[in-house]
Protein backbone atom coordinates (compact mmCIF):
# COMPACT_ATOMS: atom_id res chain seq x y z
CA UNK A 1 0.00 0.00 0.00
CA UNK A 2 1.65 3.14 -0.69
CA UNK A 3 2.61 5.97 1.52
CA UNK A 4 0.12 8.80 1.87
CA UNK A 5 2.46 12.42 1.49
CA UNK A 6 2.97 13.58 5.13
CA UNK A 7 0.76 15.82 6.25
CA UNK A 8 1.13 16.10 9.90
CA UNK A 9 4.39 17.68 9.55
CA UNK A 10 4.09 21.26 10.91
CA UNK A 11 6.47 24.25 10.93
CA UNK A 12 7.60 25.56 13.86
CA UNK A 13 6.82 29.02 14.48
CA UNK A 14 8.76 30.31 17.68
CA UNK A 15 6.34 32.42 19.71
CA UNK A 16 8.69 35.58 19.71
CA UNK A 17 10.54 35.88 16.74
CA UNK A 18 13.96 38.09 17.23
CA UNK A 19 14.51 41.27 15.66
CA UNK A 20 16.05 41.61 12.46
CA UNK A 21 16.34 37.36 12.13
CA UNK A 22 13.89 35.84 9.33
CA UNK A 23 11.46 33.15 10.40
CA UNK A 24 13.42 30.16 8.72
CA UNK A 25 16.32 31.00 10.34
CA UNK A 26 15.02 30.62 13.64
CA UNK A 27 13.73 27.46 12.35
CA UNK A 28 16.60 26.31 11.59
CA UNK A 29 18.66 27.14 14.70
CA UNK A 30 15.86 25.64 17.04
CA UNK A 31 15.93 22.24 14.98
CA UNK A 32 19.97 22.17 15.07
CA UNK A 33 19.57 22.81 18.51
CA UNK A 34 17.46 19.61 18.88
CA UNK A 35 19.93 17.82 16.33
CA UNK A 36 22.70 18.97 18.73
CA UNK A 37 20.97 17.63 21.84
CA UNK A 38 19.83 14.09 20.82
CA UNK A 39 23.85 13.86 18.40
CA UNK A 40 25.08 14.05 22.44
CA UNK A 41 22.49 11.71 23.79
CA UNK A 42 24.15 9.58 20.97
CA UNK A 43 27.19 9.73 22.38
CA UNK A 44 26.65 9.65 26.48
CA UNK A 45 25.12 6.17 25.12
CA UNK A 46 27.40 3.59 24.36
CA UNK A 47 29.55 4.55 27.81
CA UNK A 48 26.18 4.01 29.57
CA UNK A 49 25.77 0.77 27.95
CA UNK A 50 29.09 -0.55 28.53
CA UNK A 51 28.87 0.06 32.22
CA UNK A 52 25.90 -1.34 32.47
CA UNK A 53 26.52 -4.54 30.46
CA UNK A 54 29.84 -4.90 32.56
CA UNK A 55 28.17 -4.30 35.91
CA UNK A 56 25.34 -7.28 34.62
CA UNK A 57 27.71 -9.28 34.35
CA UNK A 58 29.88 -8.94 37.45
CA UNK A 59 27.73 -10.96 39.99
CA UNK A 60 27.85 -13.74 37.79
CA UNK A 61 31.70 -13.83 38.38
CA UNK A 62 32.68 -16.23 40.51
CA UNK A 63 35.05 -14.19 42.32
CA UNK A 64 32.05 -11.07 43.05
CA UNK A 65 30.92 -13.74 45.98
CA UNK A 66 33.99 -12.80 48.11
CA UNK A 67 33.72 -9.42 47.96
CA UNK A 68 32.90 -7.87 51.66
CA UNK A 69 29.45 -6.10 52.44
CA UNK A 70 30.27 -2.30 51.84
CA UNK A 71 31.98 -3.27 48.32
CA UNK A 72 28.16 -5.06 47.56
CA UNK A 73 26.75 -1.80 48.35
CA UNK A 74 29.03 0.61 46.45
CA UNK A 75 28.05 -2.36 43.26
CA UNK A 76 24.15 -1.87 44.08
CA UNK A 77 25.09 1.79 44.10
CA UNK A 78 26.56 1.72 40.57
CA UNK A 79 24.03 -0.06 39.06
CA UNK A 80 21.47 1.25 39.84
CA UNK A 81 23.02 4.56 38.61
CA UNK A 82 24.35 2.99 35.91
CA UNK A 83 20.72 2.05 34.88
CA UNK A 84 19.07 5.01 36.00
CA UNK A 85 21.83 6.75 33.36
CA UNK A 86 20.44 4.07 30.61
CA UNK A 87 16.78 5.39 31.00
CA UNK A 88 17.55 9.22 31.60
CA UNK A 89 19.78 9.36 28.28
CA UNK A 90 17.08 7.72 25.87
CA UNK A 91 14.19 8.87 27.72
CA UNK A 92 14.33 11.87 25.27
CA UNK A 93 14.76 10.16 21.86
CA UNK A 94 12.07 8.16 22.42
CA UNK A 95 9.81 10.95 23.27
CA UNK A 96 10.65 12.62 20.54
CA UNK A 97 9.73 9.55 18.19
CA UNK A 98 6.89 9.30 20.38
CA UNK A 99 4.92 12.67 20.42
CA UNK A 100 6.24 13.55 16.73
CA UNK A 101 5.14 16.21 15.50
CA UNK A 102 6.08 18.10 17.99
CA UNK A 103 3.61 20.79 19.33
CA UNK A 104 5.66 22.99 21.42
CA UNK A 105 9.55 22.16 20.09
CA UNK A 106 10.95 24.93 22.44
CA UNK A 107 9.55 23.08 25.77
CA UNK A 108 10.56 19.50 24.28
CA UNK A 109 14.08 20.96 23.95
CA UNK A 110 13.92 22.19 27.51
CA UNK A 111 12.83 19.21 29.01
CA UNK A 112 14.83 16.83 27.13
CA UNK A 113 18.05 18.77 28.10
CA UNK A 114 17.09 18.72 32.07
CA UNK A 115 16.64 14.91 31.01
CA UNK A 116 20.02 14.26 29.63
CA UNK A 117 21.45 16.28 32.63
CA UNK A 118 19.76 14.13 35.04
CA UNK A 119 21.14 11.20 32.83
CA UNK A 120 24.66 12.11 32.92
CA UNK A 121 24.64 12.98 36.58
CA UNK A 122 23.82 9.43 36.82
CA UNK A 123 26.19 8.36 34.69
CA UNK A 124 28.62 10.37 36.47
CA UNK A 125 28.37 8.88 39.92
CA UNK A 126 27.99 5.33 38.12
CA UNK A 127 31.55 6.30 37.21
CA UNK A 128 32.82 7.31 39.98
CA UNK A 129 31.59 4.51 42.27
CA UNK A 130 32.36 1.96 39.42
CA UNK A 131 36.07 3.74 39.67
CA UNK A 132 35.86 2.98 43.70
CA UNK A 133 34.62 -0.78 42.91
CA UNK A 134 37.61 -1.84 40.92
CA UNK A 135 40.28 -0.01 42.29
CA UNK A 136 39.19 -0.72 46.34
CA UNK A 137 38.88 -4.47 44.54
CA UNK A 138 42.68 -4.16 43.19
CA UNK A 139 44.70 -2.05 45.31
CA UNK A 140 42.26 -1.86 48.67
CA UNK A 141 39.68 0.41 50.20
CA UNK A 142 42.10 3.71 50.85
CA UNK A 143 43.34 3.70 47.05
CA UNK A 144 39.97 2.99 45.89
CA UNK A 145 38.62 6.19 47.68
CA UNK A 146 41.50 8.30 46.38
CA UNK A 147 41.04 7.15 43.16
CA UNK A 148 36.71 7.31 43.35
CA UNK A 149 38.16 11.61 44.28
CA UNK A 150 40.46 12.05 41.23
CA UNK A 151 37.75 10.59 39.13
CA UNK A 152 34.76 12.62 40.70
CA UNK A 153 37.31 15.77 40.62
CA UNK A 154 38.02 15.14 36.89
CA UNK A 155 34.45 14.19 35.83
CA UNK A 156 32.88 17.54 37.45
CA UNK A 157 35.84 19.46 36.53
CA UNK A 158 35.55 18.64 32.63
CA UNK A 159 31.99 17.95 32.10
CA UNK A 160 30.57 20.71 34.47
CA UNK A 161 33.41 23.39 35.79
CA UNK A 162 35.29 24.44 32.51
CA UNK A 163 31.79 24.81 30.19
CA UNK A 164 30.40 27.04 32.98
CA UNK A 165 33.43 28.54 33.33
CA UNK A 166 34.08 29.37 29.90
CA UNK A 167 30.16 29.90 29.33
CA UNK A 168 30.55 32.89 31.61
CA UNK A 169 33.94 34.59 30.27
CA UNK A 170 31.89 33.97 26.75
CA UNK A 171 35.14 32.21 25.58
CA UNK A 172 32.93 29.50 23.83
């Protein structure tokens, strides 16, 4: 059967339209902007999933039964972030494929970026912790907590610090 022409596509009309900048323009920032935002989610991804796959697997090692009681915790810990991260950071692809077309573009964008932030917060402390898990594993609980703070220093440093630092000296 052949494919009816789309007609449920509809242009996006922002609500205020800047000075001096033509309607299509706009357009096309705001739907770059939402390119942008779900090009990232495509990339916080496959970390997410790798984690996650690794961290299903780990109990099933025979080795993860010796581990003591607080190293079980810190693995609950990082799964469940590590999952939680998994859910945050497709959440907003699939609600995009899901309320297509979109009726209000601007909010979608909004909420789908407090989304992914949620999402790689998660992802961030599943990183962290998962840094503690290994290293407390390899080299014992003291290195594993210095190394769980270089990681967390590093990880809020680059993905948080330095763009809201530069965001404010509008160097970027």
């Amino acid at each position: 059967m052949p494919h009816a022409p789309q007609q449920h596509k509809q242009r996006y009309e922002p609500r205020c339209k800047p000075q001096g900048e033509a309607p299509d323009a706009q357009r096309r920032e705001d739907e770059g902007d939402l390119s942008d935002l779900l090009s990232e989610l495509r990339i916080l991804l496959p970390g997410a999933q790798t984690l996650t796959a690794f961290l299903f697997l780990l109990p099933f090692n025979g080795g993860f039964a010796k581990i003591v009681q607080a190293e079980k915790i810190v693995f609950l810990a990082t799964f469940f972030f590590s999952m939680a991260s998994l859910v945050l950071l497709s959440a907003p692809a699939i609600q995009h494929r899901v309320m297509r077309p979109l009726q209000d573009r601007e909010r979608f964008k909004r909420t789908a970026d407090r989304i992914m932030m949620c999402g790689a917060f998660c992802l961030a402390l599943a990183f962290i912790l998962g840094t503690n898990l290994v290293i407390s594993e390899v080299f014992g609980h003291i290195a594993g907590i210095v190394a769980c703070t270089l990681m967390g220093s590093l990880t809020i440093g680059l993905w948080w610090w330095l763009p809201l630092r530069l965001k404010r000296a509008r160097k970027i």
